[in-house]
N, C-alpha and C. Protein backbone atom coordinates (compact mmCIF):
# COMPACT_ATOMS: atom_id res chain seq x y z
N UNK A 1 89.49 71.75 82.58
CA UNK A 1 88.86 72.93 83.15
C UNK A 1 88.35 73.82 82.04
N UNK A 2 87.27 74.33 82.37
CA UNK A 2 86.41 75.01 81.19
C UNK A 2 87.05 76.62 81.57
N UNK A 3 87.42 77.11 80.30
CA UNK A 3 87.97 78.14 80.00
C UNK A 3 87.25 79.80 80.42
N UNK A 4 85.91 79.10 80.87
CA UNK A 4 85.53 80.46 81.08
C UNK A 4 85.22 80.80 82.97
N UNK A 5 85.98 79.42 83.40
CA UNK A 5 86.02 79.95 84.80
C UNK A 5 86.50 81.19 85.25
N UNK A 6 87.50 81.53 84.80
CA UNK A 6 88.48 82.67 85.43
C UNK A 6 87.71 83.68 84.83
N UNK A 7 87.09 84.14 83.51
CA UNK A 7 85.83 84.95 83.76
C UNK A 7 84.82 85.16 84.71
N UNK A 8 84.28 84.26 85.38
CA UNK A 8 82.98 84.16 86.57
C UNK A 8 84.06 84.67 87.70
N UNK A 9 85.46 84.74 87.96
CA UNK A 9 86.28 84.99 88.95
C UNK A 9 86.13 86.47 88.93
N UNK A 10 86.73 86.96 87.66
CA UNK A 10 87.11 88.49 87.43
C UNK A 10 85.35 89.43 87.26
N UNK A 11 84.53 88.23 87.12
CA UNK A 11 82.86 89.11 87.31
C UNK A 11 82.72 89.16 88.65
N UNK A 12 82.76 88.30 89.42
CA UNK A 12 82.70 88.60 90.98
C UNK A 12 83.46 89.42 91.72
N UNK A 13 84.59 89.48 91.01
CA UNK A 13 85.85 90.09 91.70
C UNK A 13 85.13 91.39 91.22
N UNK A 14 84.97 92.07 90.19
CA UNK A 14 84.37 92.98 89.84
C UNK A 14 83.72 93.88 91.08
N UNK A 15 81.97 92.88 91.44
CA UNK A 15 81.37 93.38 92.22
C UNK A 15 81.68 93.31 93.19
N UNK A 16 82.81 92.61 93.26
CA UNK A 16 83.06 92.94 94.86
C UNK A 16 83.90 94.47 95.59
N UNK A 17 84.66 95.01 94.07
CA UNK A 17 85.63 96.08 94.43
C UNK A 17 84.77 97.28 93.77
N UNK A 18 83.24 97.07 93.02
CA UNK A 18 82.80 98.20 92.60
C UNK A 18 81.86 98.45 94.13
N UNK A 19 82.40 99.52 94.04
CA UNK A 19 81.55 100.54 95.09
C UNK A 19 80.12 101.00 94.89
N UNK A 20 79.43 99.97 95.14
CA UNK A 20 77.64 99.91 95.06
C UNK A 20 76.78 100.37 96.46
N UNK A 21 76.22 101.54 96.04
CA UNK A 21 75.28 102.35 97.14
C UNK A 21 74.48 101.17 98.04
N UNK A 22 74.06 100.04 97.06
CA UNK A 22 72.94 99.37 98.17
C UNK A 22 73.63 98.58 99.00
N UNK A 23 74.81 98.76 98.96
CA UNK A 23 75.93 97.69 100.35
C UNK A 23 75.79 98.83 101.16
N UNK A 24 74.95 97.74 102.39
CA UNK A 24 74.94 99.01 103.58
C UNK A 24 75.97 98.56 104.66
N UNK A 25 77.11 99.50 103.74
CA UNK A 25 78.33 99.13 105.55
C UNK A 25 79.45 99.83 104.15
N UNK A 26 80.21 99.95 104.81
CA UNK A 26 81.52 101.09 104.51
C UNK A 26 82.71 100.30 103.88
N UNK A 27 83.63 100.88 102.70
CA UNK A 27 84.12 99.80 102.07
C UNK A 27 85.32 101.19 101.82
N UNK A 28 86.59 100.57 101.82
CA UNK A 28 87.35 101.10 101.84
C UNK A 28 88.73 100.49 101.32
N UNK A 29 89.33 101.52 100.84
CA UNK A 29 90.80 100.64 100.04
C UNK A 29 92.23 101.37 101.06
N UNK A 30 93.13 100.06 100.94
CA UNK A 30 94.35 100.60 101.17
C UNK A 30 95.37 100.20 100.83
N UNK A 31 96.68 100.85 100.72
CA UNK A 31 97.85 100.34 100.40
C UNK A 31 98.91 100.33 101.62
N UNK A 32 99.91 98.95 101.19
CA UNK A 32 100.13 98.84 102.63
C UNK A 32 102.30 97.76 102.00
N UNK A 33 102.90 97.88 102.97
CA UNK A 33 103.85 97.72 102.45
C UNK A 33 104.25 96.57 103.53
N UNK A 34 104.78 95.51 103.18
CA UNK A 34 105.09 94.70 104.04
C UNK A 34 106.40 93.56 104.03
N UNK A 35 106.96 93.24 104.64
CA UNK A 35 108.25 92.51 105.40
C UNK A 35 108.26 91.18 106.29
N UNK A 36 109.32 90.61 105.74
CA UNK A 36 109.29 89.26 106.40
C UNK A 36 109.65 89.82 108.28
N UNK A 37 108.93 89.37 109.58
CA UNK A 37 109.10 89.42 110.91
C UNK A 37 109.05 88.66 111.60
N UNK A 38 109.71 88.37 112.73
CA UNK A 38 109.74 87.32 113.66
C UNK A 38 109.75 86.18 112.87
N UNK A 39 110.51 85.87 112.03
CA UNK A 39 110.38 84.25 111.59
C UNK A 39 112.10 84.02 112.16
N UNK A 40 111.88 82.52 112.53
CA UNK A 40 112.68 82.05 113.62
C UNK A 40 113.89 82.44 113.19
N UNK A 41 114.99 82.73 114.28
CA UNK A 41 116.85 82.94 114.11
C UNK A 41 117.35 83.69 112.77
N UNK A 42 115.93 84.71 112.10
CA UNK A 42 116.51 85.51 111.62
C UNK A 42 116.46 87.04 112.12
N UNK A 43 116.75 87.94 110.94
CA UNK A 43 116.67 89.12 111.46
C UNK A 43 115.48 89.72 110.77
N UNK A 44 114.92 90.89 111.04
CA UNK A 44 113.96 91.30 110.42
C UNK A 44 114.01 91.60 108.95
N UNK A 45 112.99 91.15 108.14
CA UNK A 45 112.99 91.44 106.45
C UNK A 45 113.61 89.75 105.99
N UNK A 46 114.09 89.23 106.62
CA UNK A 46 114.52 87.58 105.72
C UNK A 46 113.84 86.69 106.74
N UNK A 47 113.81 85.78 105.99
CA UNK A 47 112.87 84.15 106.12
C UNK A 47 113.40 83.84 106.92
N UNK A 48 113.58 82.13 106.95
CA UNK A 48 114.43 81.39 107.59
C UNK A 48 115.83 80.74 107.23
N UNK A 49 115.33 80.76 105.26
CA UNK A 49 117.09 80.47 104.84
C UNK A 49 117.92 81.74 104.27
N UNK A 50 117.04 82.67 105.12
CA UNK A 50 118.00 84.36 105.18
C UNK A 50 117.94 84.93 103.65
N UNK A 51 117.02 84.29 102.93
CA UNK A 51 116.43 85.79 101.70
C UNK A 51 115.54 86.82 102.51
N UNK A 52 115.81 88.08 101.76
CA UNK A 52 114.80 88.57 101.99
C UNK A 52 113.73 88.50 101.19
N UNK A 53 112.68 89.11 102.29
CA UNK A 53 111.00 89.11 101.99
C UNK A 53 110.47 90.32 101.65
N UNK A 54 109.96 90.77 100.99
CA UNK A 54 109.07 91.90 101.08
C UNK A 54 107.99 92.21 100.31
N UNK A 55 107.03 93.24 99.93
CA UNK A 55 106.11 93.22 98.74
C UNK A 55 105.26 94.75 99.17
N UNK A 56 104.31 94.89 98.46
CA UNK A 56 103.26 95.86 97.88
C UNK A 56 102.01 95.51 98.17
N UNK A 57 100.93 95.77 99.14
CA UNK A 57 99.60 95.25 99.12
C UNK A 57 98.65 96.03 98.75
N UNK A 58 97.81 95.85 98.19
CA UNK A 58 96.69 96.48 97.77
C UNK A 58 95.74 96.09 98.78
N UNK A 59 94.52 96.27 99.45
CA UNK A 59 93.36 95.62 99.81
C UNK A 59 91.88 96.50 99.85
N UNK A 60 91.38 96.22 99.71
CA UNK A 60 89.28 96.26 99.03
C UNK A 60 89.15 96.05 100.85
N UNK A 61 88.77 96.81 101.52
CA UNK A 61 87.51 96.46 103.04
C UNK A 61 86.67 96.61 102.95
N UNK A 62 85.42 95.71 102.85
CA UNK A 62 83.70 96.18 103.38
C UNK A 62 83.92 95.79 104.69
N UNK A 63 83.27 96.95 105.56
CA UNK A 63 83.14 96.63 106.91
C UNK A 63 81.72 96.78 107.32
N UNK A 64 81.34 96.52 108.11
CA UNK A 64 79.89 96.22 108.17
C UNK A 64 79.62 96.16 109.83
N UNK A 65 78.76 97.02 110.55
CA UNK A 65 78.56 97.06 111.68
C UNK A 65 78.12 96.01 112.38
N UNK A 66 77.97 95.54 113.81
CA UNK A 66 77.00 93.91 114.16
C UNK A 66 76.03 94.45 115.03
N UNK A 67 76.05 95.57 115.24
CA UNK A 67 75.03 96.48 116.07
C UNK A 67 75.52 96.20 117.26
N UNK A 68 76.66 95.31 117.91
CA UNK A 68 77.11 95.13 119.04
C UNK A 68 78.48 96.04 119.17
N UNK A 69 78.27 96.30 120.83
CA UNK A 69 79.31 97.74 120.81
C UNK A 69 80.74 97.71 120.42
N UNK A 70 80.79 98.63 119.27
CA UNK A 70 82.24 98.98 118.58
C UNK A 70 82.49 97.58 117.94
N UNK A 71 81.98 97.05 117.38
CA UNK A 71 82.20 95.54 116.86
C UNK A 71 81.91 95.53 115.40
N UNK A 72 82.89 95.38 113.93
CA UNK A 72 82.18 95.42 112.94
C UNK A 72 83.29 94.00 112.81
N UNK A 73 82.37 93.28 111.44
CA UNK A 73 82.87 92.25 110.70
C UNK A 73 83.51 92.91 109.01
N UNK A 74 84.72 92.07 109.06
CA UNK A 74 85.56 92.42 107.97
C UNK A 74 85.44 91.23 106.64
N UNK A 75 85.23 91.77 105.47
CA UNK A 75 85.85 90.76 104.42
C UNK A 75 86.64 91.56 103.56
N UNK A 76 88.05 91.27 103.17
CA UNK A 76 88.61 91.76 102.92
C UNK A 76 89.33 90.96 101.88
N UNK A 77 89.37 90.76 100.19
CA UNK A 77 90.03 90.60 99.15
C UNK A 77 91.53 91.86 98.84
N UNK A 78 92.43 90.94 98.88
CA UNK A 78 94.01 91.88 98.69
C UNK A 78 94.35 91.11 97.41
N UNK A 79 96.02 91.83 96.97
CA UNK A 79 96.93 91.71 96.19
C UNK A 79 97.71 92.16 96.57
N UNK A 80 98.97 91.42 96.37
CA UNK A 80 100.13 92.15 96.80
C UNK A 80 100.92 91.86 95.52
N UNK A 81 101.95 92.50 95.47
CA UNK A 81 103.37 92.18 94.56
C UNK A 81 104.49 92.01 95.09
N UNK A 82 105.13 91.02 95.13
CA UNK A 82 106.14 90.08 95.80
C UNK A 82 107.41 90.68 95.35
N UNK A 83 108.24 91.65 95.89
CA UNK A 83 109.50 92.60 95.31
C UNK A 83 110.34 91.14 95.55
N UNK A 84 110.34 90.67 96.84
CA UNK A 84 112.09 89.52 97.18
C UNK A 84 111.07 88.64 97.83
N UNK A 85 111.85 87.35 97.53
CA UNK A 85 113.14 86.77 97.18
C UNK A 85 112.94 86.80 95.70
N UNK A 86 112.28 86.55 95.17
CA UNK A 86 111.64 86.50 93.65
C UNK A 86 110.13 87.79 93.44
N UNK A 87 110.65 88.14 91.93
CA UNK A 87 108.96 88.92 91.80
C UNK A 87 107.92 87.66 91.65
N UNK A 88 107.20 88.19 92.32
CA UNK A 88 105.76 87.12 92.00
C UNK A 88 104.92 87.86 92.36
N UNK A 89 103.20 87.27 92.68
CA UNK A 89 102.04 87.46 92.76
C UNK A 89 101.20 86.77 94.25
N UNK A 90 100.68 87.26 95.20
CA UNK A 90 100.08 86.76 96.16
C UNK A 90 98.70 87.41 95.99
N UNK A 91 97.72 86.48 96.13
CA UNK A 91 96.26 87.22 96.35
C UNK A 91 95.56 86.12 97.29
N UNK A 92 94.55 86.92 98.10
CA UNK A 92 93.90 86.54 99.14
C UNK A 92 92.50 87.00 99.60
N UNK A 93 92.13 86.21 100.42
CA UNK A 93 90.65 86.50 101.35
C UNK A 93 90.73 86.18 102.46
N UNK A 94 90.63 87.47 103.29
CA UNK A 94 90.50 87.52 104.59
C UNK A 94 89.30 87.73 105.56
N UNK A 95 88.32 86.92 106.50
CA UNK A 95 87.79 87.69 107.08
C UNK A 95 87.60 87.77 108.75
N UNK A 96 87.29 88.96 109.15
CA UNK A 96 87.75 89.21 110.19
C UNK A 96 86.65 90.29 110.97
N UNK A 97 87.14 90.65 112.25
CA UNK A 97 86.36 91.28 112.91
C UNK A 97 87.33 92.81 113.59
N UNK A 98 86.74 93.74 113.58
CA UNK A 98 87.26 95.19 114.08
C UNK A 98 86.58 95.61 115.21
N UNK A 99 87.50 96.20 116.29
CA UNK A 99 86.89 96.57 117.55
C UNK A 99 87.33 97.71 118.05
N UNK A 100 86.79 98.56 117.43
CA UNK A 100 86.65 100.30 117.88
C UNK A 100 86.62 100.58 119.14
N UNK A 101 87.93 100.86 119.59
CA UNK A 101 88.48 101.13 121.20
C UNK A 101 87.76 102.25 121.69
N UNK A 102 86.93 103.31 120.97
CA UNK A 102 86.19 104.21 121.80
C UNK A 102 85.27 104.47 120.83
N UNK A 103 83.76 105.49 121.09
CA UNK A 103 83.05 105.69 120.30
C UNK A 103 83.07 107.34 119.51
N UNK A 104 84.56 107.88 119.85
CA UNK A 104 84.79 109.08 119.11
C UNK A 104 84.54 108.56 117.42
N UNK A 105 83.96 110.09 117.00
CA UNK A 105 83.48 109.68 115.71
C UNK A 105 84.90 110.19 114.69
N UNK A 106 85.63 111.02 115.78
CA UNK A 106 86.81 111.54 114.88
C UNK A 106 88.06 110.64 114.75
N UNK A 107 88.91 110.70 116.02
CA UNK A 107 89.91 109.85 116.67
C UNK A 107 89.45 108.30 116.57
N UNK A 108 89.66 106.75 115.91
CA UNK A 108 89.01 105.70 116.59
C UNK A 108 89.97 104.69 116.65
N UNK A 109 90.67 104.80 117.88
CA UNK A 109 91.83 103.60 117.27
C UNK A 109 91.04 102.16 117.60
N UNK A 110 91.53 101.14 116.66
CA UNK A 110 91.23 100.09 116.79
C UNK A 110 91.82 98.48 116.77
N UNK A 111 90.94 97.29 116.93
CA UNK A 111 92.41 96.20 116.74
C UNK A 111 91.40 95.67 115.78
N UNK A 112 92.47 94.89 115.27
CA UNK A 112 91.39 93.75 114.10
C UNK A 112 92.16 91.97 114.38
N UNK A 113 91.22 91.08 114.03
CA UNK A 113 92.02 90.10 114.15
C UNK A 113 91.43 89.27 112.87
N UNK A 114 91.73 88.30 111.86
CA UNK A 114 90.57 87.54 110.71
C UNK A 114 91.70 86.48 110.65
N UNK A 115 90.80 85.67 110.11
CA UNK A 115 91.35 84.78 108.78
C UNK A 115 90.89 84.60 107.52
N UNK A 116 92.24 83.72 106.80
CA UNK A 116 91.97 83.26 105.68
C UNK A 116 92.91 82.96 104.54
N UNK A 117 92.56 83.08 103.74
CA UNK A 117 93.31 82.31 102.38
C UNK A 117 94.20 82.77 101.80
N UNK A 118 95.05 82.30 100.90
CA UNK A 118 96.17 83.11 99.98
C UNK A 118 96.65 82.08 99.16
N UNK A 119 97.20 82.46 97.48
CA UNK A 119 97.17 81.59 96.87
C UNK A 119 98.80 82.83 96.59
N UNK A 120 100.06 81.64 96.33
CA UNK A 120 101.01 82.80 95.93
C UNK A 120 101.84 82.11 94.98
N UNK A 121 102.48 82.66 94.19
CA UNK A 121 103.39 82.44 92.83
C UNK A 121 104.72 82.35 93.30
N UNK A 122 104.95 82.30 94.42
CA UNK A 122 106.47 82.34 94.86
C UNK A 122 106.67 81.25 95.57
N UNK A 123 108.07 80.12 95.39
CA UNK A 123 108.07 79.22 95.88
C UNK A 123 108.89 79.64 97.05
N UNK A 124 108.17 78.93 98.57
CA UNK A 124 108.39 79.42 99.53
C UNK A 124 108.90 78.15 100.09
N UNK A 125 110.42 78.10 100.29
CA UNK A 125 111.11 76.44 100.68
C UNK A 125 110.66 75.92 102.08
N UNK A 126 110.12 77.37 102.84
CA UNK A 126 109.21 76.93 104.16
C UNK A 126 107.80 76.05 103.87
N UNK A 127 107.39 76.44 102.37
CA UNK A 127 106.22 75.91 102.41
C UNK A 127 105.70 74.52 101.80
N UNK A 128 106.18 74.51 100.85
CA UNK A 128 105.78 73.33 100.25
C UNK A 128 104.48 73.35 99.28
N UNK A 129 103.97 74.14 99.16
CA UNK A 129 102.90 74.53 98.49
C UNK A 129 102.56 76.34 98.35
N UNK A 130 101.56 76.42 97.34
CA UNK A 130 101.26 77.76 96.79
C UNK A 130 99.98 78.14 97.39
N UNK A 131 99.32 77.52 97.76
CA UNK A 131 97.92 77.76 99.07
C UNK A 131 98.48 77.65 100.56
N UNK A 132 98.07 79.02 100.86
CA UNK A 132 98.57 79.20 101.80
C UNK A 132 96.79 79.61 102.92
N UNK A 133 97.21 78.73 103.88
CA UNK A 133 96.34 79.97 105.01
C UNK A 133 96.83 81.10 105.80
N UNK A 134 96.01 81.48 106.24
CA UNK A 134 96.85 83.27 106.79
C UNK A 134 95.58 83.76 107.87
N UNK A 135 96.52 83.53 108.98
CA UNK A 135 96.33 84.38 110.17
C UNK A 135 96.28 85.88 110.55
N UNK A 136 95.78 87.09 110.58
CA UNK A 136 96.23 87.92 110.74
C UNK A 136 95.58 88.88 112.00
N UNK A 137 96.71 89.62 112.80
CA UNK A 137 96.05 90.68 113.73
C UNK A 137 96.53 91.93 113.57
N UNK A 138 95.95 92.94 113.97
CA UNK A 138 96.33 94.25 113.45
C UNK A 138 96.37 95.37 114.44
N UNK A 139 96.76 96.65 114.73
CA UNK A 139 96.08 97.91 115.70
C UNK A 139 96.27 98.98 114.26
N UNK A 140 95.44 99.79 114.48
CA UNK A 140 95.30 100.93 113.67
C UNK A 140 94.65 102.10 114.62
N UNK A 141 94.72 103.06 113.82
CA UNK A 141 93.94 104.54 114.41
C UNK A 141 93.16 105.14 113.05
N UNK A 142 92.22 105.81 113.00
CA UNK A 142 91.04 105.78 112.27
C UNK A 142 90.93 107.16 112.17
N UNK A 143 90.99 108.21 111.74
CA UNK A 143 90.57 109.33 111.73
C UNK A 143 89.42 110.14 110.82
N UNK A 144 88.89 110.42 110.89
CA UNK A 144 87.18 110.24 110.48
C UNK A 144 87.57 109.35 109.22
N UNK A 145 87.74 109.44 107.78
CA UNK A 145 87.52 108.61 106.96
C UNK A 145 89.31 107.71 106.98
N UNK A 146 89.95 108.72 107.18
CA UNK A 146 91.60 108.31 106.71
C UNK A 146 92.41 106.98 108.20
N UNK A 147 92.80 106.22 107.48
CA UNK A 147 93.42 105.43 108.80
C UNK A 147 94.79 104.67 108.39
N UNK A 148 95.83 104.73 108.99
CA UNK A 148 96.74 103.83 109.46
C UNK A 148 96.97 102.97 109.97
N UNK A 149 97.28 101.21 109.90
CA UNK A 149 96.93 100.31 110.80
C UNK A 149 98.70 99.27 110.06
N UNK A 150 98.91 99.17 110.87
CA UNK A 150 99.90 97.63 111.67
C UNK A 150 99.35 96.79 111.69
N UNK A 151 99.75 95.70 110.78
CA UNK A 151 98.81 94.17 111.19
C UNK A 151 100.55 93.22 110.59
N UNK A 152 100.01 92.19 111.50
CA UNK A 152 100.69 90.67 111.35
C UNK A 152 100.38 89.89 110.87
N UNK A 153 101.31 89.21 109.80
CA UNK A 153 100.40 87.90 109.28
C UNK A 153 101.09 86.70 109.08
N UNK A 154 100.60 85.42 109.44
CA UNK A 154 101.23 84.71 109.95
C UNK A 154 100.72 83.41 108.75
N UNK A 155 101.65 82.81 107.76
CA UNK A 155 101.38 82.12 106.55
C UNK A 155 101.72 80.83 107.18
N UNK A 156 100.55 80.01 106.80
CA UNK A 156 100.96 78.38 106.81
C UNK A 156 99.98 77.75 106.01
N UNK A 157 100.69 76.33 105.78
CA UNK A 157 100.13 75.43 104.76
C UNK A 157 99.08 73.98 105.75
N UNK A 158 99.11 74.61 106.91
CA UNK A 158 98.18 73.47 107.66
C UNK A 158 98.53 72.33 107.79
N UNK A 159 99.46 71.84 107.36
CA UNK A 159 99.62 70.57 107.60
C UNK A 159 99.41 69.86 105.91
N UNK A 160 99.11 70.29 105.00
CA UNK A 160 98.55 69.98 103.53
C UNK A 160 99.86 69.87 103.10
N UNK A 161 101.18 69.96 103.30
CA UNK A 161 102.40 69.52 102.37
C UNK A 161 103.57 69.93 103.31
N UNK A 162 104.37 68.99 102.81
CA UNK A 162 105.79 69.42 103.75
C UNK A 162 107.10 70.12 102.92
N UNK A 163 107.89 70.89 103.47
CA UNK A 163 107.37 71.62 105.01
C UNK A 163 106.70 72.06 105.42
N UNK A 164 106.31 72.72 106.42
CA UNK A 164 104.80 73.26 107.21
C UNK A 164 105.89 74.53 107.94
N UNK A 165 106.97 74.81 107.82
CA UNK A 165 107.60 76.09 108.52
C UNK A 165 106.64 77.38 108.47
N UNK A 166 106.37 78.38 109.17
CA UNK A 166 105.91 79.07 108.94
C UNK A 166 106.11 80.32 107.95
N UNK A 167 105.38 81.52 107.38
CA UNK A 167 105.78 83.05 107.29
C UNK A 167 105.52 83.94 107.68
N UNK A 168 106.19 84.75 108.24
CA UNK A 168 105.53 85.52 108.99
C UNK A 168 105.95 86.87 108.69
N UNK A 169 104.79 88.15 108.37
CA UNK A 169 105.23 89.17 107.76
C UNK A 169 104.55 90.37 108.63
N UNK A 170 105.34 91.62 108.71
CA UNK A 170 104.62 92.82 108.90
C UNK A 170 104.00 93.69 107.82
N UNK A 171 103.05 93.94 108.20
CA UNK A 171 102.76 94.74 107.26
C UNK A 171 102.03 96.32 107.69
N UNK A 172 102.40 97.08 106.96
CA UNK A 172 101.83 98.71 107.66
C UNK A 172 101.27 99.70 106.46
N UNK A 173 100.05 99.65 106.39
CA UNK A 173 98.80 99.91 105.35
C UNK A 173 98.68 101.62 105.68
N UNK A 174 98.13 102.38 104.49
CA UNK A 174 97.20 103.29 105.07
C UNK A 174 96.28 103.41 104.15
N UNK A 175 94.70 104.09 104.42
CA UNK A 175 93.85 103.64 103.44
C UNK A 175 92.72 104.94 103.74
N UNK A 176 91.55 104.83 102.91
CA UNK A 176 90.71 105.52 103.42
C UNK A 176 89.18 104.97 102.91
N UNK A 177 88.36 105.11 103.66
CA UNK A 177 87.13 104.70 103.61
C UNK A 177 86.18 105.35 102.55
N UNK A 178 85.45 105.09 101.58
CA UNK A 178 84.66 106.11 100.58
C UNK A 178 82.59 105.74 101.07
């Protein structure tokens, strides 16, 4: 592998988190804290062989209107930092769609649902691998720029290595739009 790939990564990654006037649609950051949930016969915050889970997310939103009512499309690049079972590193691409429950410009609660990718540094004995796909749905409330949102995310390896157990995490963000 030629050494200057992960350069062309961190140039894209670049433009994707610099905040450029000619992107016409709204881009917004948040931080968001999240926990292992509903994963089978445990209790909330541990897996399935009862470590706990938890971490730190960062995430970059461009959202972008579809001109169809209350309907925008999401792409969304995160990071998180993996506090338990081990420190490690998770990063991802998500994309998804948002559906603005009313057309108040102040109040807007909403749901989101996307997919997509995740690559993580922590060996997960559910998983069997470090590529992960990721499901996620969310509700939030929106207040002109500032918002709070609840989302679920649901980690699997597709069938690409065994085990295939799932992960499944909460997570509860708040962020604001620039």
């Amino acid at each position: 592998m030629k050494r200057s790939v992960p350069w062309v990564g961190l140039i894209c990654l670049f433009f994707l988190l610099n905040p450029i006037s000619s992107f016409s649609a709204e881009q917004g950051l948040s931080a968001g804290y999240g926990f292992a949930f509903l994963n089978p016969g445990k209790r909330t915050g541990h897996l399935q062989d009862s470590k706990q889970y938890d971490f730190f997310q960062l995430t970059y939103t461009y959202e972008r209107d579809t001109g169809l009512k209350n309907l925008a499309i999401l792409a969304e690049p995160w990071a998180a930092y993996v506090n338990r079972p081990a420190d490690g590193a998770d990063v991802g691409f998500n994309l998804g769609i948002k559906y603005y429950l009313t057309k108040n410009e102040r109040w807007r609660p909403f749901v989101t649902a996307g997919v997509g990718i995740a690559y993580t540094t922590i060996r997960f004995e559910e998983q069997g691998t470090h590529l992960l796909f990721a499901l996620q749905a969310g509700v939030g409330l929106r207040y002109k720029n500032f918002f709070i949102e609840d989302r679920m995310r649901h980690y699997s390896n597709g069938q690409t290595a065994y085990p295939n157990r799932s992960v499944h995490a909460n997570i509860i963000a708040v962020g604001y739009y620039f």
